[in-house]
C-alpha atoms as a PDB file:
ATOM      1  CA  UNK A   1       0.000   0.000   0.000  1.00  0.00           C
ATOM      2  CA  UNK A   2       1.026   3.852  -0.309  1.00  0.00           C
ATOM      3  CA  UNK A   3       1.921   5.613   2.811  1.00  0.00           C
ATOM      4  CA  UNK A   4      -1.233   7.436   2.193  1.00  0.00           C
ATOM      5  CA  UNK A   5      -2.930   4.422   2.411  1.00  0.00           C
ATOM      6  CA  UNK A   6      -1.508   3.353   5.135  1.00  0.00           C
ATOM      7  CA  UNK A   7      -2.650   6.526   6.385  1.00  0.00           C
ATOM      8  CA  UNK A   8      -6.269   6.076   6.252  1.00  0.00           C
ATOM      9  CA  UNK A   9      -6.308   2.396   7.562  1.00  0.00           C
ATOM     10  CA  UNK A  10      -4.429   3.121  10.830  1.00  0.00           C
ATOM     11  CA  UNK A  11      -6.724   5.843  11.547  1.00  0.00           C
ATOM     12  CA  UNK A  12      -9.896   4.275  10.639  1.00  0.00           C
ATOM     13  CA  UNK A  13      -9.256   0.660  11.807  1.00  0.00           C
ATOM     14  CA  UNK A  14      -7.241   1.443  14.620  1.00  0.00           C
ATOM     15  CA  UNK A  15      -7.941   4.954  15.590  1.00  0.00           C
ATOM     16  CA  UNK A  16      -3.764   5.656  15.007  1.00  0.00           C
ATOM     17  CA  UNK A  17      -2.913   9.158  13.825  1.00  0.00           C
ATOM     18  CA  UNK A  18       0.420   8.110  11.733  1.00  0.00           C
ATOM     19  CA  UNK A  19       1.123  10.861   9.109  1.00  0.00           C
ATOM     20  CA  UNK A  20       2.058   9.691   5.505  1.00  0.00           C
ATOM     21  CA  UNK A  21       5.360  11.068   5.824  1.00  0.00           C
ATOM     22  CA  UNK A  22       5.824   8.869   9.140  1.00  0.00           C
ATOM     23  CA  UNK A  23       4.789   5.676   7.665  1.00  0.00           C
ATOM     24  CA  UNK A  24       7.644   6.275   5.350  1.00  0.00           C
ATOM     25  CA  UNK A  25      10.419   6.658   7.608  1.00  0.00           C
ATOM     26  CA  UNK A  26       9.249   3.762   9.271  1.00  0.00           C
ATOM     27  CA  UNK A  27       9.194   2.116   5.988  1.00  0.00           C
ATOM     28  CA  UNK A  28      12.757   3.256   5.397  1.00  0.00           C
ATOM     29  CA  UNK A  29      13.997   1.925   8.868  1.00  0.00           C
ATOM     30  CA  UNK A  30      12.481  -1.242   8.721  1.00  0.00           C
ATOM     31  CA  UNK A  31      13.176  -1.840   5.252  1.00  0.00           C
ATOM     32  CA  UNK A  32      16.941  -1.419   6.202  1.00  0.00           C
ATOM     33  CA  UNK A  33      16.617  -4.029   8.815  1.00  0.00           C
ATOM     34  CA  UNK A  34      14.822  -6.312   6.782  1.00  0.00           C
ATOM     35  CA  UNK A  35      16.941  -5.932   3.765  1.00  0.00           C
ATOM     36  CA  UNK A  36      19.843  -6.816   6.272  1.00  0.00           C
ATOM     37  CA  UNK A  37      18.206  -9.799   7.213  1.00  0.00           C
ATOM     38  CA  UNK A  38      17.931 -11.068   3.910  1.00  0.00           C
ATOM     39  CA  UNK A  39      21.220 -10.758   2.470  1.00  0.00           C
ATOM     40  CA  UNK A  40      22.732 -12.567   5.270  1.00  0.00           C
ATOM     41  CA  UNK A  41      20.194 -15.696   4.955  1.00  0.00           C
ATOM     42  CA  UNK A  42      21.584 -14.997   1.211  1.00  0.00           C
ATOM     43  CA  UNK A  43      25.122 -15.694   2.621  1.00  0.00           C
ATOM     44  CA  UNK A  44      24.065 -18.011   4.604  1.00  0.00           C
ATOM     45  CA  UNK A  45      22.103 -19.876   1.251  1.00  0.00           C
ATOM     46  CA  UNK A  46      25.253 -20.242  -0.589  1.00  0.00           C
ATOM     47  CA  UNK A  47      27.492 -21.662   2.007  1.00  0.00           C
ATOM     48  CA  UNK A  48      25.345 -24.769   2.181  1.00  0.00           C
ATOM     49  CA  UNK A  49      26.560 -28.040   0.680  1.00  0.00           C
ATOM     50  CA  UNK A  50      26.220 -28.171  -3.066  1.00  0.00           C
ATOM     51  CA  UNK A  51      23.668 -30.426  -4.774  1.00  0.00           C
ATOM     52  CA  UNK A  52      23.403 -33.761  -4.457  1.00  0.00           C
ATOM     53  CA  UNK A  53      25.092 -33.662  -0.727  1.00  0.00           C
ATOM     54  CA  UNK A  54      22.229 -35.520   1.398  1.00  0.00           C
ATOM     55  CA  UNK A  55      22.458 -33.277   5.085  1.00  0.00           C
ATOM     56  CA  UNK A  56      19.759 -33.187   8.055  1.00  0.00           C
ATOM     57  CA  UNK A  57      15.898 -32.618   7.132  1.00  0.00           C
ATOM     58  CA  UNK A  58      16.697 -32.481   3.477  1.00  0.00           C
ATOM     59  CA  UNK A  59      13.744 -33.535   1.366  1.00  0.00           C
ATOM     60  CA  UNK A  60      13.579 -37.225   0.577  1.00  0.00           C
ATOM     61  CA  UNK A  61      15.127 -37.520  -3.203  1.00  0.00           C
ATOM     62  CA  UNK A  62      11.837 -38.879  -5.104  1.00  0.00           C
ATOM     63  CA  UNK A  63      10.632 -35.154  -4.099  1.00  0.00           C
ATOM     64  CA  UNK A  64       9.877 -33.035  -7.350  1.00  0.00           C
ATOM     65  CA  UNK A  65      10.421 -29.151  -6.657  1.00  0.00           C
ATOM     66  CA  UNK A  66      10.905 -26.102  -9.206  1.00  0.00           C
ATOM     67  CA  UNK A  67      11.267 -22.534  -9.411  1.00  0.00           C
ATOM     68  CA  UNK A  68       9.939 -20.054 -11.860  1.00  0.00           C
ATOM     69  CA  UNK A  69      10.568 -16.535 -12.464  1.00  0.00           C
ATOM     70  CA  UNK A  70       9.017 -13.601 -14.183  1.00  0.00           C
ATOM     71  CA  UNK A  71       8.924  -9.821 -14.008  1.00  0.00           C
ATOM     72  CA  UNK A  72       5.828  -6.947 -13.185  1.00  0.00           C
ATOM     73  CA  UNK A  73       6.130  -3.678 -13.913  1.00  0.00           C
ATOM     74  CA  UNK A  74       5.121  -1.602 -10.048  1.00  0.00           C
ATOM     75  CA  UNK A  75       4.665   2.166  -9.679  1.00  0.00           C
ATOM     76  CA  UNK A  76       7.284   3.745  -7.278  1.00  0.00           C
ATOM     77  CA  UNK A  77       6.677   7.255  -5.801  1.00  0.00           C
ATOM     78  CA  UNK A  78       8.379   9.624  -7.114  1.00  0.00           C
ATOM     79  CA  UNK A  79      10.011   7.313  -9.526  1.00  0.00           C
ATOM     80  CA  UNK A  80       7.185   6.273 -12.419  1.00  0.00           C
ATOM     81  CA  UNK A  81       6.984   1.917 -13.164  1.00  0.00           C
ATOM     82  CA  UNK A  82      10.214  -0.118 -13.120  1.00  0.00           C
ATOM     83  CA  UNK A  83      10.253  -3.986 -13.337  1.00  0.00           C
ATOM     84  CA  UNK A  84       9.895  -6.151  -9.862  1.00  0.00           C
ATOM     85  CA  UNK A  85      11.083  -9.184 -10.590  1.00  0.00           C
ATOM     86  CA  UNK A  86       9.283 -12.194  -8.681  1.00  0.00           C
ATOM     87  CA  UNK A  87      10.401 -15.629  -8.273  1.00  0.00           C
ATOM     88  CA  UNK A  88       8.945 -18.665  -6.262  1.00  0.00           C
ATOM     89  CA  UNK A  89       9.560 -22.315  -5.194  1.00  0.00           C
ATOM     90  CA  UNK A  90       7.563 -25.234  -5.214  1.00  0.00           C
ATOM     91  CA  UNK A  91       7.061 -28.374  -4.823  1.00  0.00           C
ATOM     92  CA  UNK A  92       5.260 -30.862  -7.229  1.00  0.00           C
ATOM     93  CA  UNK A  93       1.969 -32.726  -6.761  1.00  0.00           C
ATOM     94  CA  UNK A  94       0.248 -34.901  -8.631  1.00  0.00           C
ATOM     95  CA  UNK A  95      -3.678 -33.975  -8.821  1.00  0.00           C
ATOM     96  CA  UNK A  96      -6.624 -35.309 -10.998  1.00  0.00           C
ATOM     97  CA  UNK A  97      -8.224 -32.858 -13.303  1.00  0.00           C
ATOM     98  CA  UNK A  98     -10.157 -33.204 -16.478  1.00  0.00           C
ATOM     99  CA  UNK A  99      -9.416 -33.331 -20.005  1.00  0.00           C
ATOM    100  CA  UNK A 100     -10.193 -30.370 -22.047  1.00  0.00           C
ATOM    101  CA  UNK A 101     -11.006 -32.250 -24.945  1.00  0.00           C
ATOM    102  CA  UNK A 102     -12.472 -35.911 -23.618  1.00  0.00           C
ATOM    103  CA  UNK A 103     -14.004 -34.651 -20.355  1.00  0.00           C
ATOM    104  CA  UNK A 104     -11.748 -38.053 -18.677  1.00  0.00           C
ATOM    105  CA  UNK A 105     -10.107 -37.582 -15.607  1.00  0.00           C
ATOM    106  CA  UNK A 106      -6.177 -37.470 -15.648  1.00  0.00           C
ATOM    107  CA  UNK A 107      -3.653 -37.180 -13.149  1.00  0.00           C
ATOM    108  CA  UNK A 108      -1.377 -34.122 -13.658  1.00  0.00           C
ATOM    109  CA  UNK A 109       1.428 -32.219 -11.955  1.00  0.00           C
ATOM    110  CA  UNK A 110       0.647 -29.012 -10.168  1.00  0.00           C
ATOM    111  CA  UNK A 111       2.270 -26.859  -8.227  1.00  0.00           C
ATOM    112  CA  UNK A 112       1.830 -26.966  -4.502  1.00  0.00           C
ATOM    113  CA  UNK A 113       3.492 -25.437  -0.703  1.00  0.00           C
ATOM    114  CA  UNK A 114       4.343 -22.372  -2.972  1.00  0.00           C
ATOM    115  CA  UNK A 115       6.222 -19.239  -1.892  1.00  0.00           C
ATOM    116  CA  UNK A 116       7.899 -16.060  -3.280  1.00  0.00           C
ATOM    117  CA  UNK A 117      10.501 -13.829  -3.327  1.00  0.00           C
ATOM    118  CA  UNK A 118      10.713 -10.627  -5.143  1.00  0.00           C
ATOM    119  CA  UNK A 119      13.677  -8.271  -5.684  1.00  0.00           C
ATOM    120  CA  UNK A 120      13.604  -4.201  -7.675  1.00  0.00           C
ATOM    121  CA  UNK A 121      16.829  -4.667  -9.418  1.00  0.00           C
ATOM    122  CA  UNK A 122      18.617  -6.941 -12.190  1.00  0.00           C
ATOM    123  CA  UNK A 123      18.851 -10.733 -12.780  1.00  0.00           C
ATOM    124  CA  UNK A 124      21.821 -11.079 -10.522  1.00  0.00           C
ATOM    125  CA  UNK A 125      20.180  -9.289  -7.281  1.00  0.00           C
ATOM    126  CA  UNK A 126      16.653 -11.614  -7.910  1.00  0.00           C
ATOM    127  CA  UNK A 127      19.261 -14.755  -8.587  1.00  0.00           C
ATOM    128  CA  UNK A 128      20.446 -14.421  -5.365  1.00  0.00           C
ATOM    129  CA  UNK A 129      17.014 -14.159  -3.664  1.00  0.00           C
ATOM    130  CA  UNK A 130      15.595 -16.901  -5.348  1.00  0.00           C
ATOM    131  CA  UNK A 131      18.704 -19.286  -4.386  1.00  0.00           C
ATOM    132  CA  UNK A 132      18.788 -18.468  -1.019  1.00  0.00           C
ATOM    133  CA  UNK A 133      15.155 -18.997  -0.395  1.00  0.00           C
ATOM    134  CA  UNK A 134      15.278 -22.256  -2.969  1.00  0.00           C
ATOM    135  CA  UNK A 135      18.054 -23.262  -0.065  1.00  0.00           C
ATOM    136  CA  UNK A 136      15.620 -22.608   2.449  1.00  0.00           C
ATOM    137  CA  UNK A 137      13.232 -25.058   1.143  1.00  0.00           C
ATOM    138  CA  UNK A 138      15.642 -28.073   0.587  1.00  0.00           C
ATOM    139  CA  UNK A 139      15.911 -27.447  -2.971  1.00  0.00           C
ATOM    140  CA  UNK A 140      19.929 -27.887  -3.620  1.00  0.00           C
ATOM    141  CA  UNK A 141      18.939 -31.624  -1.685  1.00  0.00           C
ATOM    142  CA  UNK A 142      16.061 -32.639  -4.204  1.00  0.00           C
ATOM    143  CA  UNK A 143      16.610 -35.499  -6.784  1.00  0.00           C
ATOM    144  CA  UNK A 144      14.612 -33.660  -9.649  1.00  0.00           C
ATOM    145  CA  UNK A 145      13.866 -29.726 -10.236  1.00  0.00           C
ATOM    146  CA  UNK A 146      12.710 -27.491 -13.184  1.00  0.00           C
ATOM    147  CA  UNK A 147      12.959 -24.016 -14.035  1.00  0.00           C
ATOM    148  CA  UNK A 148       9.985 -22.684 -15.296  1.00  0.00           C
ATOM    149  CA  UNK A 149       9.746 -19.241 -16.917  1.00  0.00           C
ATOM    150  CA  UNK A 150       8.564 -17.241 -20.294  1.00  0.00           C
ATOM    151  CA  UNK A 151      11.105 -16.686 -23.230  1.00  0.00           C
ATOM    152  CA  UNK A 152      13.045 -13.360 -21.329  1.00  0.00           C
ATOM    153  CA  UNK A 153      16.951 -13.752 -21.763  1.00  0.00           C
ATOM    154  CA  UNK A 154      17.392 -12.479 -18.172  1.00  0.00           C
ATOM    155  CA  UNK A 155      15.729 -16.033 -16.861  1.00  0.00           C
ATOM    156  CA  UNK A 156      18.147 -18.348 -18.994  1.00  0.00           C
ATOM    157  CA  UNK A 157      21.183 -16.302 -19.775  1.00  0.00           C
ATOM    158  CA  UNK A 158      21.684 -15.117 -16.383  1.00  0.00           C
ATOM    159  CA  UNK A 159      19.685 -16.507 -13.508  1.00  0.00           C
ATOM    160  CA  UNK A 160      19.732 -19.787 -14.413  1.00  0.00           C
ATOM    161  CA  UNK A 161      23.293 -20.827 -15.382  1.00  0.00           C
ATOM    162  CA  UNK A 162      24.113 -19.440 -12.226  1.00  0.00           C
ATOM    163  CA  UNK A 163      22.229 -20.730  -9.621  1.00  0.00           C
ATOM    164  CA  UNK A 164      19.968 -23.505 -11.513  1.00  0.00           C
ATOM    165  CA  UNK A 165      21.738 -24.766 -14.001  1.00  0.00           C
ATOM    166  CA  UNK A 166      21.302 -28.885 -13.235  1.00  0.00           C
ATOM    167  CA  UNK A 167      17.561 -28.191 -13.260  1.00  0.00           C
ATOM    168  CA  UNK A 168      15.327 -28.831 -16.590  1.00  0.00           C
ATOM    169  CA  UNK A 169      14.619 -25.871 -18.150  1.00  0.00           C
ATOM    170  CA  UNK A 170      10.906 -24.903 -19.069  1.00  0.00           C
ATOM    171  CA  UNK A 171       9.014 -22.345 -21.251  1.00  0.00           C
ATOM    172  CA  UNK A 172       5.796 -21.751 -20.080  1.00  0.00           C
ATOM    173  CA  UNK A 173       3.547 -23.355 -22.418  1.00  0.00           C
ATOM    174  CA  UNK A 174       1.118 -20.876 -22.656  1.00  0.00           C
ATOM    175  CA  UNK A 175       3.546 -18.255 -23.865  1.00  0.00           C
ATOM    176  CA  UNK A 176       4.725 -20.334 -26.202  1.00  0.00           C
ATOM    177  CA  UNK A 177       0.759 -20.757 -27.625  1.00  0.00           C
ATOM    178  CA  UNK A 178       0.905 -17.003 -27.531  1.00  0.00           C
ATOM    179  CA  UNK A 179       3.579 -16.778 -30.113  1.00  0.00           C
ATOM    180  CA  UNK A 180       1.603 -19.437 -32.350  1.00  0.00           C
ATOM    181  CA  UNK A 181      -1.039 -17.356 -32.121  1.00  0.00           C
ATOM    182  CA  UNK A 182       1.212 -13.899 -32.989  1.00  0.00           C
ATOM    183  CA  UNK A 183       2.179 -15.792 -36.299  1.00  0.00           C
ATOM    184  CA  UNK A 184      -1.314 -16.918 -37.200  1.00  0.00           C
ATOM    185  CA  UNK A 185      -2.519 -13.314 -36.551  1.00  0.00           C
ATOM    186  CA  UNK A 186       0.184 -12.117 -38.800  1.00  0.00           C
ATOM    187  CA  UNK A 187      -0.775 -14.347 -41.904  1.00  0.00           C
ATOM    188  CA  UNK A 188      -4.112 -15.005 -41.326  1.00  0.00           C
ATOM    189  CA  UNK A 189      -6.073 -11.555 -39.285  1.00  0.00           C
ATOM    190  CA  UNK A 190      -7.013 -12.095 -35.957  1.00  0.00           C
ATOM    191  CA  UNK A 191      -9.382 -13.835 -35.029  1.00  0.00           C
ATOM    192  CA  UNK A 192     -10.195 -15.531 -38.345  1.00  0.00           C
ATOM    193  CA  UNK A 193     -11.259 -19.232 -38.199  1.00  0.00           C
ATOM    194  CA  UNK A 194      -7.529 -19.678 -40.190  1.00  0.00           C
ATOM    195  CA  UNK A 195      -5.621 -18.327 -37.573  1.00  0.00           C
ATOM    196  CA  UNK A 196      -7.367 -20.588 -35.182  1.00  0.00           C
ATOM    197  CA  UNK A 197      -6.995 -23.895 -37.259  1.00  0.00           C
ATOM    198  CA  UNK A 198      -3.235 -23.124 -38.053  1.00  0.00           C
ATOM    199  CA  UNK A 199      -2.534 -22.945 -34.129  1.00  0.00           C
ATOM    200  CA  UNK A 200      -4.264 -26.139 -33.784  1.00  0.00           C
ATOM    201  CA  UNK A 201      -2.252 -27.870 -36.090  1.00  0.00           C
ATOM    202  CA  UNK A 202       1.170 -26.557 -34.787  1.00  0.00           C
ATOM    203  CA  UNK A 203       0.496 -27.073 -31.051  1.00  0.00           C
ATOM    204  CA  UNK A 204       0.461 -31.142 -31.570  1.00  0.00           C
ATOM    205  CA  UNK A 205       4.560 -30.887 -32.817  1.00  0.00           C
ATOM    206  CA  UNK A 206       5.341 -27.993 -30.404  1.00  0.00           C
ATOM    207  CA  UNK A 207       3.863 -30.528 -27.938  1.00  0.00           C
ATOM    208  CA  UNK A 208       5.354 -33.267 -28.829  1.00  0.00           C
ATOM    209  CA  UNK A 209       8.786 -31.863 -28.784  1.00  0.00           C
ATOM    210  CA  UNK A 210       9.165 -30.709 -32.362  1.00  0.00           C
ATOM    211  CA  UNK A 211       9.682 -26.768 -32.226  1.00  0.00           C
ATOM    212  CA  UNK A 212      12.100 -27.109 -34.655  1.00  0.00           C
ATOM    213  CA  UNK A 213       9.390 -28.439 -36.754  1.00  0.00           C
ATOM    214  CA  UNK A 214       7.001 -25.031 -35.743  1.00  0.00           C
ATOM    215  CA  UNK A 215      10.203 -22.812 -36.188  1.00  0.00           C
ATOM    216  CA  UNK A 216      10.761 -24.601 -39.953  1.00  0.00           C
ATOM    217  CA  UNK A 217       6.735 -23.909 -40.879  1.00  0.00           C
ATOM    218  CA  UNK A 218       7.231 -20.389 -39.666  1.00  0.00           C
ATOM    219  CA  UNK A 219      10.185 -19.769 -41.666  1.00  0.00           C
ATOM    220  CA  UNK A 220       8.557 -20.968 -45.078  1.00  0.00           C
ATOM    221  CA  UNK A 221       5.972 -18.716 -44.166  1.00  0.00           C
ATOM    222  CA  UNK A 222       8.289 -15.763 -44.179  1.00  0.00           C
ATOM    223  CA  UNK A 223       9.169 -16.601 -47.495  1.00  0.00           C
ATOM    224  CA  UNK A 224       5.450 -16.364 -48.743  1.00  0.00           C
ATOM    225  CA  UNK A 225       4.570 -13.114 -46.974  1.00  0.00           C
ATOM    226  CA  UNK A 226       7.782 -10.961 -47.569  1.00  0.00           C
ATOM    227  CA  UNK A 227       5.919  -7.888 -46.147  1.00  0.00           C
ATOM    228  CA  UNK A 228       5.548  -9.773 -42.705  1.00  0.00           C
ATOM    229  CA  UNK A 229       9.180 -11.937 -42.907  1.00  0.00           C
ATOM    230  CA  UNK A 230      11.406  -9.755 -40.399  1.00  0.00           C
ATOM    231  CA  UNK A 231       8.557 -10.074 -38.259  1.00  0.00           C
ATOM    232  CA  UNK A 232       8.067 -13.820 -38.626  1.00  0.00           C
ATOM    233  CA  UNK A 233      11.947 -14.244 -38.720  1.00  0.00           C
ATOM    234  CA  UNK A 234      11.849 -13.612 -34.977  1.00  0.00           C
ATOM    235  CA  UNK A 235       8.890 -15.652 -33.909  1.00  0.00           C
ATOM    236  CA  UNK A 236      11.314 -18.338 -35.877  1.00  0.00           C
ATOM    237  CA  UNK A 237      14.088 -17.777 -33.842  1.00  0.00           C
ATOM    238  CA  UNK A 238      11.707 -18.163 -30.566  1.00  0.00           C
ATOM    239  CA  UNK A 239      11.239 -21.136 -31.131  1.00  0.00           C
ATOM    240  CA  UNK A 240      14.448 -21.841 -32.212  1.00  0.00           C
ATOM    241  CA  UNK A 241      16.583 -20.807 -29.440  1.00  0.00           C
ATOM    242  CA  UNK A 242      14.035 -21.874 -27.005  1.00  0.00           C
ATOM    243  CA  UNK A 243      13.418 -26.104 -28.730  1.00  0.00           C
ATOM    244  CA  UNK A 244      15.240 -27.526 -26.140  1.00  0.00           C
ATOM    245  CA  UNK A 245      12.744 -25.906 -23.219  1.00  0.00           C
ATOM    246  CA  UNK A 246       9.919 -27.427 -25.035  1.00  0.00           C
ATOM    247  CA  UNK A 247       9.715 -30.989 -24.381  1.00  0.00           C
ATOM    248  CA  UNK A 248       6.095 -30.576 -22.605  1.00  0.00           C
ATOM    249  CA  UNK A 249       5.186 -34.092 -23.698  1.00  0.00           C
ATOM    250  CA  UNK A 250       8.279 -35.414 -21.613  1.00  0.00           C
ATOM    251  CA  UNK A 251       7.790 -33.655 -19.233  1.00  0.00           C
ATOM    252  CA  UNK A 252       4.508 -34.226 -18.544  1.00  0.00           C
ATOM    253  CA  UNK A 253       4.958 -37.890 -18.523  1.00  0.00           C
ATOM    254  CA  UNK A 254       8.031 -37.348 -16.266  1.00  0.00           C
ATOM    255  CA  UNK A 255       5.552 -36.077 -13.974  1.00  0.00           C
ATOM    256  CA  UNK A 256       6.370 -32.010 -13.791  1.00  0.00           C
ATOM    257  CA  UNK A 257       3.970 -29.238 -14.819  1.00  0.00           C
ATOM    258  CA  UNK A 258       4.380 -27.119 -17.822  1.00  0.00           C
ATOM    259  CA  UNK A 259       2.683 -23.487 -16.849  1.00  0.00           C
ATOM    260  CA  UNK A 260       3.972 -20.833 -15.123  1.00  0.00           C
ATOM    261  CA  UNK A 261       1.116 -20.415 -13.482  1.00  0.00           C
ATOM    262  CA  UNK A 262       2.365 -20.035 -10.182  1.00  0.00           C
ATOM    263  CA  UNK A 263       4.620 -17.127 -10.186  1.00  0.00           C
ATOM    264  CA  UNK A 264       2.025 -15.365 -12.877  1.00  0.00           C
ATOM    265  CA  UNK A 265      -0.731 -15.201 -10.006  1.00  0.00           C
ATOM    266  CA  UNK A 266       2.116 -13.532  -7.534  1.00  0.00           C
ATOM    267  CA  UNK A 267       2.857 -11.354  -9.961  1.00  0.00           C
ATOM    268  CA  UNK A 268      -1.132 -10.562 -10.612  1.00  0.00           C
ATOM    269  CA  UNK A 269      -1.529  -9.781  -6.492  1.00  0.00           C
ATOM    270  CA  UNK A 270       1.460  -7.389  -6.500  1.00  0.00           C
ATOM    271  CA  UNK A 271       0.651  -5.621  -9.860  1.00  0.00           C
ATOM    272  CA  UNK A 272      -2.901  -5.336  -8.514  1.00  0.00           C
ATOM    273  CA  UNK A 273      -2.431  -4.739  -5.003  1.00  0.00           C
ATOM    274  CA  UNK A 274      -0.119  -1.393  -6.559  1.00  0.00           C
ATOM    275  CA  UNK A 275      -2.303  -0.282  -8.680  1.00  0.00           C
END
């Protein structure tokens, strides 16, 4: 909440008189402290034992966990919207749910025990967050992990190889639909019953495994629209760069979910709850 917020609640709820400017420097002193606190649990996160070491109340080794990471653009006062970046570690359940298309029950991986961390500042400052509340959990102890995220460089170029790199890497399914549906929009106008049908034919390779395949059909399609083939050229190379975090067949039958789900909706509460 704003300090002015803040304000309003103290005095109505709990008949405090705490001026705007107070709550502040209260936020300012505390924030200190707390800020303190965290970067010596941070310390503390990477002197632990490295992966694979088995050490008191670690998780048993069948446990599935995973982390996932995205970014939410927050107002600051006085300082207009910069990025938060949120991350979050979980562990992973298996739960029965319905299929969307025969209406049979299935059993499939979720995310469960689910908490966040959340850093204003780069890759290397939300890295170090993430790990040392990862460590917390028992995650360095765990016999299989993913890392679960969107297509952002920041997430697999600097986060990851640092602090995650023995985990399985994931893009979020559903952004990768989005980018089947940016080409099909491109070619065919949103919207259109075409558009629709040529994202229903591509998800069953990019599904399978087979972005290559999706990135190969996109590229031949920049060579029949040459008005639209820069723009094309790059959902190509999304898919591209991004095949081997695409194996959502594999990994659903290795028992691990395939949405980012769980960090979007912490993401959702803080962009709302700033708004």
């Amino acid at each position: 909440m704003t300090p002015a917020e803040t304000e309003t609640i103290l005095d109505k709820l709990g008949g405090i008189t705490f001026s705007d400017t107070s709550v502040w420097r209260r936020v300012q002193t505390w924030g200190a402290k707390i800020k303190a606190l965290e970067e010596l649990r941070q310390a503390a996160a990477t002197a632990l034992p490295q992966r694979g070491t088995v050490g008191p109340g670690a998780v048993p080794l069948s446990q599935k966990m995973g982390v996932g990471m995205d970014g939410v653009m927050i107002p600051l006062r006085k300082e207009g919207y910069a990025e938060l970046k949120v991350g979050c570690v979980f562990e992973v359940a298996m739960r029965p749910e319905l299929e969307a298309e025969t209406g049979e029950p299935v059993e499939r991986a979720h995310a469960v025990h689910t908490t966040y961390t959340a850093v204003l500042g780069g890759p290397e400052a939300l890295g170090k967050a993430l790990w040392a509340e990862a460590s917390r959990r028992q995650f360095p102890y765990c016999y299989d992990t993913e890392v679960i995220g969107d297509g952002a460089k920041w997430i697999w170029q600097n986060v990851v190889p640092e602090h995650f790199s023995t985990s399985r890497q994931v893009v979020d399914w559903y952004h990768a639909t989005e980018h089947l549906y940016t080409v099909a929009h491109l070619v065919h106008g949103e919207g259109t019953a075409e558009a629709t049908r040529w994202v229903k034919v591509m998800e069953k390779p990019l599904y399978q495994g087979q972005a290559w395949e999706v990135s190969n059909k996109i590229k031949d399609l920049a060579q029949e629209h040459l008005a639209l083939a820069e723009k094309l050229q790059t959902e190509a190379g999304y898919f591209e760069n991004n095949r081997r975090r695409m194996q959502y067949l594999e990994l659903r039958e290795d028992g691990f979910p395939i949405g980012s789900g769980m960090v979007e909706s912490g993401c959702k509460q803080i962009r709302f709850s700033s708004d």
